[in-house]
Each structure stands twice: as C-alpha cells, then as structure tokens.
N, C-alpha and C. Protein backbone atom coordinates (compact mmCIF):
# COMPACT_ATOMS: atom_id res chain seq x y z
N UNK A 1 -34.79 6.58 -0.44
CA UNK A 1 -33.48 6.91 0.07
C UNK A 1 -33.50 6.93 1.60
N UNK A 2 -34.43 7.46 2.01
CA UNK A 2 -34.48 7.64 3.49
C UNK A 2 -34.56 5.97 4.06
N UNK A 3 -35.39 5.33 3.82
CA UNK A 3 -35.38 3.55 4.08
C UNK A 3 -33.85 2.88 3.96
N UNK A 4 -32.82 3.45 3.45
CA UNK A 4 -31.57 2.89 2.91
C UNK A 4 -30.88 3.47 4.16
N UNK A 5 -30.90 4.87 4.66
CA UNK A 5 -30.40 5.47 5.55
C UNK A 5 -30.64 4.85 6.99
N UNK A 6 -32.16 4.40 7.15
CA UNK A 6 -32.40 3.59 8.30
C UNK A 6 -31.68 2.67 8.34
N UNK A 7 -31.55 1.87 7.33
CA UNK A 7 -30.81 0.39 7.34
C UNK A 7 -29.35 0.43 7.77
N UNK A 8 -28.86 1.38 7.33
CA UNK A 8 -27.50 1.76 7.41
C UNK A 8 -26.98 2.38 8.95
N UNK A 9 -28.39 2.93 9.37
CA UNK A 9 -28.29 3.60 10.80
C UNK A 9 -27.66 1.99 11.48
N UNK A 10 -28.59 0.92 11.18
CA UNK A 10 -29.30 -0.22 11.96
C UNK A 10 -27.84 -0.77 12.02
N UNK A 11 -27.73 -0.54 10.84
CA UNK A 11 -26.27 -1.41 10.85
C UNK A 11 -24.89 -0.88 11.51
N UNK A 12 -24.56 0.53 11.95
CA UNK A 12 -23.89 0.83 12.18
C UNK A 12 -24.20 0.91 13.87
N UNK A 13 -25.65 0.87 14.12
CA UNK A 13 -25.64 0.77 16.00
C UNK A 13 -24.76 -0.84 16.05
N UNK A 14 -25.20 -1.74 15.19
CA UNK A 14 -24.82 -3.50 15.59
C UNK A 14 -23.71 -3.26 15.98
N UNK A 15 -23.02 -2.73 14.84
CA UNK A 15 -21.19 -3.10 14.84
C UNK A 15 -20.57 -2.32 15.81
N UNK A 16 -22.08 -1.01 16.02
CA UNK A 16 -20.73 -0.45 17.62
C UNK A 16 -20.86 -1.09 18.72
N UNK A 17 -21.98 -1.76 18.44
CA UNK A 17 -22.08 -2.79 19.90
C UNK A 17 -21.64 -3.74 20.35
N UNK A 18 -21.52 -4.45 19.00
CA UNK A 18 -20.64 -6.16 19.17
C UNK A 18 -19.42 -6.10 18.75
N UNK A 19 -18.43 -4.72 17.96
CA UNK A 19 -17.32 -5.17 17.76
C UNK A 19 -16.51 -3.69 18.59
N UNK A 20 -15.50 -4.14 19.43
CA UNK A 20 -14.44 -3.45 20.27
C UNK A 20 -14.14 -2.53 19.18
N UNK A 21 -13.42 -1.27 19.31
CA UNK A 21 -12.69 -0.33 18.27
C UNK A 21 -11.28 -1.77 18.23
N UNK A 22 -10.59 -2.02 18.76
CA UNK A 22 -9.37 -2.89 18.95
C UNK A 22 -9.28 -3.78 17.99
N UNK A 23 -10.58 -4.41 17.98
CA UNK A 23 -10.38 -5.32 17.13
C UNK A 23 -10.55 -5.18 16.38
N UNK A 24 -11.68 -3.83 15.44
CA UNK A 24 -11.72 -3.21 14.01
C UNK A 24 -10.17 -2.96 13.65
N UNK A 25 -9.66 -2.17 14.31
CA UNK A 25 -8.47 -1.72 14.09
C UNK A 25 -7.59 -2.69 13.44
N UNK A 26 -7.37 -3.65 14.48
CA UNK A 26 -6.73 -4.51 14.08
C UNK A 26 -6.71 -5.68 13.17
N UNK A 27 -8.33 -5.66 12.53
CA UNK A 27 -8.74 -6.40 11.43
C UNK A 27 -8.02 -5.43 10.24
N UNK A 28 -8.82 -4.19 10.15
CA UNK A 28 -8.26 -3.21 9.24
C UNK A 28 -6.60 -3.44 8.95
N UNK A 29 -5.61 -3.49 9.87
CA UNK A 29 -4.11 -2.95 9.26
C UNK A 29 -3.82 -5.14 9.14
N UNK A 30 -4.78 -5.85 9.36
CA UNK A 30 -3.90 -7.20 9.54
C UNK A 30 -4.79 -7.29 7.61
N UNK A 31 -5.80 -6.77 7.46
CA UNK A 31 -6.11 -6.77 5.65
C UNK A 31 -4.93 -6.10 5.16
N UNK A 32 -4.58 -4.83 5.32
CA UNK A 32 -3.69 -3.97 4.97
C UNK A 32 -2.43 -4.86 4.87
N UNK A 33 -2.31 -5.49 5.76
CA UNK A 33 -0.66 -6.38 5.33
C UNK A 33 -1.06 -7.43 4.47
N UNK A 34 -1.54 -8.05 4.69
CA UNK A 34 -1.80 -9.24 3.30
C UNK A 34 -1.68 -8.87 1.72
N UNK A 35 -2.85 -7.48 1.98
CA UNK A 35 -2.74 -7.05 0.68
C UNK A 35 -1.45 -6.12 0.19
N UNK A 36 -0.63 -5.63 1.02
CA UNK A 36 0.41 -5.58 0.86
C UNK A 36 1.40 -7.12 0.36
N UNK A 37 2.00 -7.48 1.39
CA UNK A 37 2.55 -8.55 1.09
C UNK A 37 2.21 -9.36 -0.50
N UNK A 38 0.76 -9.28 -0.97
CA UNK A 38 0.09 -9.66 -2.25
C UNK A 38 1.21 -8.98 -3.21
N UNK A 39 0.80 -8.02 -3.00
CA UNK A 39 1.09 -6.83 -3.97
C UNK A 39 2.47 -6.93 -3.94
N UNK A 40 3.22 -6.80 -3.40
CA UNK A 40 5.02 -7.36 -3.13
C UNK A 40 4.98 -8.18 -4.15
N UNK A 41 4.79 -9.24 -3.62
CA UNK A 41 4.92 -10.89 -4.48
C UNK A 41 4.58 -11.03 -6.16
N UNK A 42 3.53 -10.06 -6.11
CA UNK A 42 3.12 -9.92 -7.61
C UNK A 42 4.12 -8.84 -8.33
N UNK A 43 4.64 -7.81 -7.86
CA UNK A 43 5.51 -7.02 -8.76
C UNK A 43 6.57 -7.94 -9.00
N UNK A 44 7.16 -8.67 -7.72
CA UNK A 44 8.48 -9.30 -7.84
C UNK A 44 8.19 -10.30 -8.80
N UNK A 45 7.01 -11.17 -9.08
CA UNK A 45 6.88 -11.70 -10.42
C UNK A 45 6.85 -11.10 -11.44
N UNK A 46 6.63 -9.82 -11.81
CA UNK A 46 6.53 -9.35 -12.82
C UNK A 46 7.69 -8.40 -13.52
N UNK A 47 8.24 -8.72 -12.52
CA UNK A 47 9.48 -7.58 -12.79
C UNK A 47 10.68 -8.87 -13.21
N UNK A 48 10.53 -10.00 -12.13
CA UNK A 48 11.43 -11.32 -13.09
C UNK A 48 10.46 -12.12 -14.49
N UNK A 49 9.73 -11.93 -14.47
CA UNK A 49 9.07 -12.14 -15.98
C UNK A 49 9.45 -11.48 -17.33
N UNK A 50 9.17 -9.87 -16.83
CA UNK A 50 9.63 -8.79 -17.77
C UNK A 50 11.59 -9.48 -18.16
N UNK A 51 12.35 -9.59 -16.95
CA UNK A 51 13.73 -9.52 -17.11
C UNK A 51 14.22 -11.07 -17.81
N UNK A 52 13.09 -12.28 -17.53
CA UNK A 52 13.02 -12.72 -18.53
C UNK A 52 12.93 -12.85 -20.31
N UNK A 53 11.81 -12.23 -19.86
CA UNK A 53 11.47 -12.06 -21.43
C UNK A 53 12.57 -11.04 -22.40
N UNK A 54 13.26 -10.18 -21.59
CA UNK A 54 14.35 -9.15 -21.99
C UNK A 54 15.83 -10.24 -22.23
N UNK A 55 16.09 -10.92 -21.28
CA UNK A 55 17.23 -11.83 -21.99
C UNK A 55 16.68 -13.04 -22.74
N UNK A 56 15.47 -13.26 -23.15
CA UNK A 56 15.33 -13.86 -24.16
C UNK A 56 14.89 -15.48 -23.62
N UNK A 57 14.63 -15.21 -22.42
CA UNK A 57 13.95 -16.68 -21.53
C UNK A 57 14.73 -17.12 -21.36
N UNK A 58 16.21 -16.40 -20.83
CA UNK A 58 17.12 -17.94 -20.22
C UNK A 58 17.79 -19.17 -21.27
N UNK A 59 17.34 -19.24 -21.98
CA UNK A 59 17.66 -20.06 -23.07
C UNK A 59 19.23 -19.97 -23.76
N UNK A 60 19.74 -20.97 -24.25
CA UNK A 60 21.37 -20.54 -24.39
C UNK A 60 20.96 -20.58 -26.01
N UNK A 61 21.57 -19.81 -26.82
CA UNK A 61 21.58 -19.95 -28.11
C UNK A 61 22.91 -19.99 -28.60
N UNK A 62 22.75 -21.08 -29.79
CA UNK A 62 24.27 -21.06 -30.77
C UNK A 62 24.55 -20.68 -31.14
C-alpha cells in the first residue's frame, strides 16, 4: 500500500507542475458540458420514442 501511495505522490507533483489550475478547470466544466449536452439529447430521444410507442408508431390505421 505504501508503494501505491508513492506513485500517486509522483503523480500528483507532475500534474502540479505541467498543468496551470486554468486549464484543469477548464478541461473539467468543458467534460461537464458535453456530458451534459449527451445526456439532453438522449432523454429527448427517449422521451420521443416512449411518445411514439404510446400513439402506436405514427402509423394511420383503418
């Protein structure tokens, strides 16, 4: 456990060194919108799927 902790030390000096807070930040909320926006797009399919399948697919019957 302690060998896992070093590694993890190692890794967390890199990233304070080579990456700005600015640009974490701004990686962080620019994931946050995508996966938003994802997540949008997929209810709005699923919610006209469901309202499909409820009138019976659009289909005209005789």
């Amino acid at each position: 456990m302690k060998n896992l902790q070093a590694y993890f030390f190692a890794f967390m000096l890199i990233m304070s060194m080579t990456l700005s807070s600015c640009d974490v930040i701004g990686d962080i909320f620019q994931a946050g919108m995508w996966t938003a926006v994802i997540v949008i797009v997929i209810v709005i399919a699923l919610i006209m799927w469901l309202l499909r399948k409820i009138r019976g697919g659009g289909r005209n019957r005789l």
